[in-house]
Protein backbone atom coordinates (compact mmCIF):
# COMPACT_ATOMS: atom_id res chain seq x y z
CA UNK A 1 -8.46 -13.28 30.81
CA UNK A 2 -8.36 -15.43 27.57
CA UNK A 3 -5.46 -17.35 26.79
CA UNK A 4 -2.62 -14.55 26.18
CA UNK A 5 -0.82 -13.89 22.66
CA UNK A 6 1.32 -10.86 24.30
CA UNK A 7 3.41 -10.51 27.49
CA UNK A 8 5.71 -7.56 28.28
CA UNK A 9 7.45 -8.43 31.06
CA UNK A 10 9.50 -5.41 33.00
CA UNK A 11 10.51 -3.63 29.65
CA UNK A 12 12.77 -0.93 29.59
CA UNK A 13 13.59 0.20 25.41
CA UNK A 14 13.93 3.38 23.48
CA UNK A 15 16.45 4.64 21.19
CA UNK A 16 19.97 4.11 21.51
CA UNK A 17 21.17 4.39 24.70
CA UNK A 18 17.92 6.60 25.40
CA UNK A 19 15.26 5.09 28.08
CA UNK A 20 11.77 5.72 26.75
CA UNK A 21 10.05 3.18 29.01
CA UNK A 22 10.82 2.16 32.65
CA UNK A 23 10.07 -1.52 33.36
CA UNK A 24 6.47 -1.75 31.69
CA UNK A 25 4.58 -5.10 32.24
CA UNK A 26 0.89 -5.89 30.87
CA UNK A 27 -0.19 -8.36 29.02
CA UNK A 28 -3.23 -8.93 26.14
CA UNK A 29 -5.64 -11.96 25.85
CA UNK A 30 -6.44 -13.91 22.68
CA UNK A 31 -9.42 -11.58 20.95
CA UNK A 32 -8.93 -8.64 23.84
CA UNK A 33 -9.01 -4.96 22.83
CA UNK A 34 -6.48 -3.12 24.86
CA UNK A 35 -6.12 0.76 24.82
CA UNK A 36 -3.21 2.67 25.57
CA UNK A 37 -3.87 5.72 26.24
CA UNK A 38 -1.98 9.12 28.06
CA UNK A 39 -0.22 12.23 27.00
CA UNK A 40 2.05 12.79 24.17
CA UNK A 41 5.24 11.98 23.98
CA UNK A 42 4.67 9.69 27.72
CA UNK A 43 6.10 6.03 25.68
CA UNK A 44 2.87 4.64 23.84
CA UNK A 45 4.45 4.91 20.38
CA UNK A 46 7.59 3.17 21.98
CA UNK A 47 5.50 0.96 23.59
CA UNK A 48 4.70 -0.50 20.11
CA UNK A 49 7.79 -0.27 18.55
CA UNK A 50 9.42 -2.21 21.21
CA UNK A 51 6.94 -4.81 20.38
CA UNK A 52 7.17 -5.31 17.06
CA UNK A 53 11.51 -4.71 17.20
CA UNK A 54 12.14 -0.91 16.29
CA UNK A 55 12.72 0.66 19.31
CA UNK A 56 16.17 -0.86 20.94
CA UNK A 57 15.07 -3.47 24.41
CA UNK A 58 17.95 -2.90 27.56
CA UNK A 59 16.00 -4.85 29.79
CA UNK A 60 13.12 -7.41 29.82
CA UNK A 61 11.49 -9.78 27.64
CA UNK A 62 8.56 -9.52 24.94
CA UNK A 63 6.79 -13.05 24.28
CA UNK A 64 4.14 -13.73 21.92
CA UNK A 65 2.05 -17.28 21.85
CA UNK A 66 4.18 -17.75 24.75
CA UNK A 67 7.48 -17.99 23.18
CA UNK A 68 9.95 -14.96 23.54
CA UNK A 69 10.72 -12.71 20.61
CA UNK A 70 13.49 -10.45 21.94
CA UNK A 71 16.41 -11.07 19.66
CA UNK A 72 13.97 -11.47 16.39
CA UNK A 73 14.05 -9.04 13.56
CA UNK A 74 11.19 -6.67 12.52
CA UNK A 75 10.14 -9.32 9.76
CA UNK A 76 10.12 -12.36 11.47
CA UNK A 77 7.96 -10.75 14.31
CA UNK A 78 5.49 -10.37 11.64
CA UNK A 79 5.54 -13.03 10.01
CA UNK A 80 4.59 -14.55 12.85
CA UNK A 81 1.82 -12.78 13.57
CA UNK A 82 2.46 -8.88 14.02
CA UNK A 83 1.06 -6.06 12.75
CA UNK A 84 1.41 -2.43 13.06
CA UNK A 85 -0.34 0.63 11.46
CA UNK A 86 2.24 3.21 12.33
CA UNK A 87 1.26 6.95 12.78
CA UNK A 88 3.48 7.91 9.65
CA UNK A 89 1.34 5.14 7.64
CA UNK A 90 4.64 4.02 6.00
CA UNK A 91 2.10 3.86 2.32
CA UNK A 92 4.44 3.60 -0.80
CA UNK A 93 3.37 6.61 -2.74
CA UNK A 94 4.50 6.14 -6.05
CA UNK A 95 2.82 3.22 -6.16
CA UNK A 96 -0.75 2.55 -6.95
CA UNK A 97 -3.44 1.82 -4.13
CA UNK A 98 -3.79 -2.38 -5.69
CA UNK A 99 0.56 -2.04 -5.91
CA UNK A 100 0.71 -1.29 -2.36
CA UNK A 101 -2.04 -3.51 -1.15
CA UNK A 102 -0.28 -6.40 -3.09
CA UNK A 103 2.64 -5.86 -1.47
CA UNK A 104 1.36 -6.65 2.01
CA UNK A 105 -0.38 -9.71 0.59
CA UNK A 106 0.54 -13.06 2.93
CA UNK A 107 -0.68 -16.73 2.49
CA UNK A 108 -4.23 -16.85 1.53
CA UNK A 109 -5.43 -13.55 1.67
CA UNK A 110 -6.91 -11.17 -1.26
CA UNK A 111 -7.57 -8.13 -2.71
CA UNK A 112 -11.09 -8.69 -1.96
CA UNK A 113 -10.89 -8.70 1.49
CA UNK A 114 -9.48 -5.22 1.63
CA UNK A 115 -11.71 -3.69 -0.52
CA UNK A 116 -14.83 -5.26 1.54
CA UNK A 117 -13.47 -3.45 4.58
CA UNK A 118 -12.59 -0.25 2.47
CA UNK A 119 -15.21 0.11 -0.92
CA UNK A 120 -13.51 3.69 -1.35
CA UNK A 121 -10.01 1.58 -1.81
CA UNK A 122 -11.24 -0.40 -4.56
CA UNK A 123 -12.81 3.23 -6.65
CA UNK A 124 -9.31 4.48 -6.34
CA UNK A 125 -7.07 1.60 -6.47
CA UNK A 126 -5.70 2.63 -9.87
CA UNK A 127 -4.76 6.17 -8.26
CA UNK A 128 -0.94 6.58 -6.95
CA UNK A 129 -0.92 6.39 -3.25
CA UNK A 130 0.67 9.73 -2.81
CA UNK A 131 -2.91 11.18 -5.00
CA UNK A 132 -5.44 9.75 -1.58
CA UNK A 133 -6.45 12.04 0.86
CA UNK A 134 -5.30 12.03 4.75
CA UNK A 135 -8.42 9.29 5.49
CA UNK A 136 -7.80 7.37 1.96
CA UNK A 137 -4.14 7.10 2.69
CA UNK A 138 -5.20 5.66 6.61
CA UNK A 139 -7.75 3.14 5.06
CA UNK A 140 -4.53 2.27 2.50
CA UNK A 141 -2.32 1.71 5.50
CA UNK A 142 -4.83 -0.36 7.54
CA UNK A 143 -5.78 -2.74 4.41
CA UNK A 144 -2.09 -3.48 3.66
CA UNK A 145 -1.78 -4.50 7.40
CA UNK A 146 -4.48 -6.85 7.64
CA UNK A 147 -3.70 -8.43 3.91
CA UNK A 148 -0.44 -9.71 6.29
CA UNK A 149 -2.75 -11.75 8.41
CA UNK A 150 -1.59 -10.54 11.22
CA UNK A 151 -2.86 -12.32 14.83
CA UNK A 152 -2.22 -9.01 16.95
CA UNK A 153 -3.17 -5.91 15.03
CA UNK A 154 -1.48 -2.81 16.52
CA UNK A 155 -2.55 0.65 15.18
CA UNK A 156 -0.48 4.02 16.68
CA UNK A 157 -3.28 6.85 16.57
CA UNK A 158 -4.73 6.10 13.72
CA UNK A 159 -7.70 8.82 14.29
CA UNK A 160 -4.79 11.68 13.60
CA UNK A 161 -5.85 14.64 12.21
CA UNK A 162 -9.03 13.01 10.16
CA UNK A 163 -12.69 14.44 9.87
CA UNK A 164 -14.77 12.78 12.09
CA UNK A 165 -16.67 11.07 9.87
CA UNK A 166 -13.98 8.98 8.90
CA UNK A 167 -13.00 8.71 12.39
CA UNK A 168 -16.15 7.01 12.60
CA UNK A 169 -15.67 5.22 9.87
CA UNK A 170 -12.36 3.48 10.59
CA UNK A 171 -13.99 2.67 14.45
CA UNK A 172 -16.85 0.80 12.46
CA UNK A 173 -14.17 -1.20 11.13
CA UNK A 174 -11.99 -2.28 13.71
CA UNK A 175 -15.39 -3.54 15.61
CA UNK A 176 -16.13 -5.13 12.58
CA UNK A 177 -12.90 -7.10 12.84
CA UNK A 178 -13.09 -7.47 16.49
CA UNK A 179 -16.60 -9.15 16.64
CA UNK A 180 -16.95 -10.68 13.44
CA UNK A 181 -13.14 -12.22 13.08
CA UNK A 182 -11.86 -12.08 16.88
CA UNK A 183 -9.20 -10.03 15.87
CA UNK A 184 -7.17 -8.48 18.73
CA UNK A 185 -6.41 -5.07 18.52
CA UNK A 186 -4.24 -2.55 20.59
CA UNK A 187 -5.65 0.71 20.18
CA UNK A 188 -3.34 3.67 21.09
CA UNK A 189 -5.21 6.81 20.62
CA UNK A 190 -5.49 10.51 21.50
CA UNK A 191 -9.60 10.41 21.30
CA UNK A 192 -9.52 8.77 24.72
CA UNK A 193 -13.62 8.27 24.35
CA UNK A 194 -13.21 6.79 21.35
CA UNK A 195 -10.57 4.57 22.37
CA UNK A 196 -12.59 3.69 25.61
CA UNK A 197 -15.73 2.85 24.37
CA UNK A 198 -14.02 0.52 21.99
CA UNK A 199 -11.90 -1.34 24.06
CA UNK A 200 -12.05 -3.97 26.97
CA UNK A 201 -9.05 -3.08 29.14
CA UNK A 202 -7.00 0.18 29.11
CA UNK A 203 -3.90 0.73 30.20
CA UNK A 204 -2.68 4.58 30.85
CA UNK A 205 0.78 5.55 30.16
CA UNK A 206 3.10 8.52 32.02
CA UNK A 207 6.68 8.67 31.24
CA UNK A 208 7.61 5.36 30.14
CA UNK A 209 4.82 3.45 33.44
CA UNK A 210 2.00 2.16 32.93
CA UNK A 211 0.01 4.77 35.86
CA UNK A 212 -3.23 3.20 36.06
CA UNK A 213 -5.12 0.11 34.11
CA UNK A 214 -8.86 -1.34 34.29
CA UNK A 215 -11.35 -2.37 32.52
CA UNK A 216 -12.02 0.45 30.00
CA UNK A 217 -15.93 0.78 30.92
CA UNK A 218 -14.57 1.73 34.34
CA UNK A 219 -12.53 4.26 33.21
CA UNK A 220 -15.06 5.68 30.80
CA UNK A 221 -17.37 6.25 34.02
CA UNK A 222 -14.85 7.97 36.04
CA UNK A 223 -13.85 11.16 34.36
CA UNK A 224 -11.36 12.10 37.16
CA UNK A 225 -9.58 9.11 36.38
CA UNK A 226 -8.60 10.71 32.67
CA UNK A 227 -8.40 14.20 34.66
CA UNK A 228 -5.67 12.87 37.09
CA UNK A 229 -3.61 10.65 34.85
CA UNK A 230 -3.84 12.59 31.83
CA UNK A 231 -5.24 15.87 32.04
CA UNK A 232 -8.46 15.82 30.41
CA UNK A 233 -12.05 14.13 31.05
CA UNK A 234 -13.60 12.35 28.09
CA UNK A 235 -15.84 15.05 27.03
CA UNK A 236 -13.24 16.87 25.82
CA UNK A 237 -12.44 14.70 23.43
């Protein structure tokens, strides 16, 4: 592996004094595509949150660039290099699609770069984000992460409930940012083929353990893998 950005290092967190995960350890490499992947409501979400400081850590330690982050708040964890897409999209919706991108604007980065990821951005970016569609308001949501220059993206099933063309869509991207920027990406996802054929390494998740992990291309090949960890093979996906 690549020099590492992330650790997670025997991590038990959830919610109050609720255990969501149960001594988790993996780690991601400098410009590495990890997927998470398993059932619903089996700790991936919480996996993320624990990273970037929502979800409450009992025992373990997080590092990133080697150093370890437990005790910092939300904000300083991103602004030194974090960034998460959450499944609720977290888009202000009174304001307009420029308004919100502006507002996740760090250092050197512009307007311009978001709206060369996302042309449909810049044809509505007078509209109120609460007028976008489903897709429009993902794209909004994605952009506003990435204007934060974040070194670790992290995106929480960000194919939920679109068409699949802008499934497809949105995958185009984040290969476009993985092979043309080296951005590294953790991937949790439902569309387990999607996720698969995008990623490097994937990890699969069953209440609150990481079950099984390997290079994603192995998994892919081995539908009883998915079958036995998860309960479905990729084709039904």
């Amino acid at each position: 592996m690549t020099e590492r950005i992330l650790e997670i290092e025997n991590v038990t967190a959830g919610y109050g004094q609720t255990h969501i995960l149960n001594g988790m350890s993996f780690c991601v490499g400098q410009g590495e595509r990890l997927a998470i992947i398993g059932r619903n409501g089996v700790g991936k979400t919480t996996t993320l949150s624990a990273i970037m400081g929502f979800a409450r850590l009992h025992e373990g330690e997080i590092r990133f660039d080697g150093e370890p982050i437990n005790t910092l708040p939300t904000h300083q964890r991103a602004m030194r290099g974090l960034g998460l897409v959450p499944q609720t999209r977290d888009i202000f919706p009174s304001l307009s699609v420029e308004e919100n991108l502006i507002s996740g604007i760090r250092g050197d980065a512009t307007l311009d770069e978001a709206y060369e990821l996302f042309p449909r951005l810049k044809e509505r970016r007078r509209n109120g984000g609460g007028q976008l569609s489903g897709g429009e308001q993902q794209m909004l949501s994605i952009a506003r992460t990435l204007l934060g220059k974040p070194r670790l993206l992290m995106l929480d099933e960000p194919l939920e409930g679109l068409a699949p063309v802008i499934c497809d869509m949105l995958m185009e991207v984040f290969e476009k940012l993985a092979t043309e920027r080296n951005q590294t990406i953790i991937l949790v996802e439902q569309h387990a083929e999607l996720a698969l054929k995008f990623a490097d390494r994937a990890i699969i998740v069953d209440n609150g353990e990481i079950v099984y992990a390997a290079p994603a291309p192995d998994i892919l090949a081995d539908p009883h893998i998915l079958d036995r960890h998860v309960g479905i093979g990729p084709a039904a996906n």
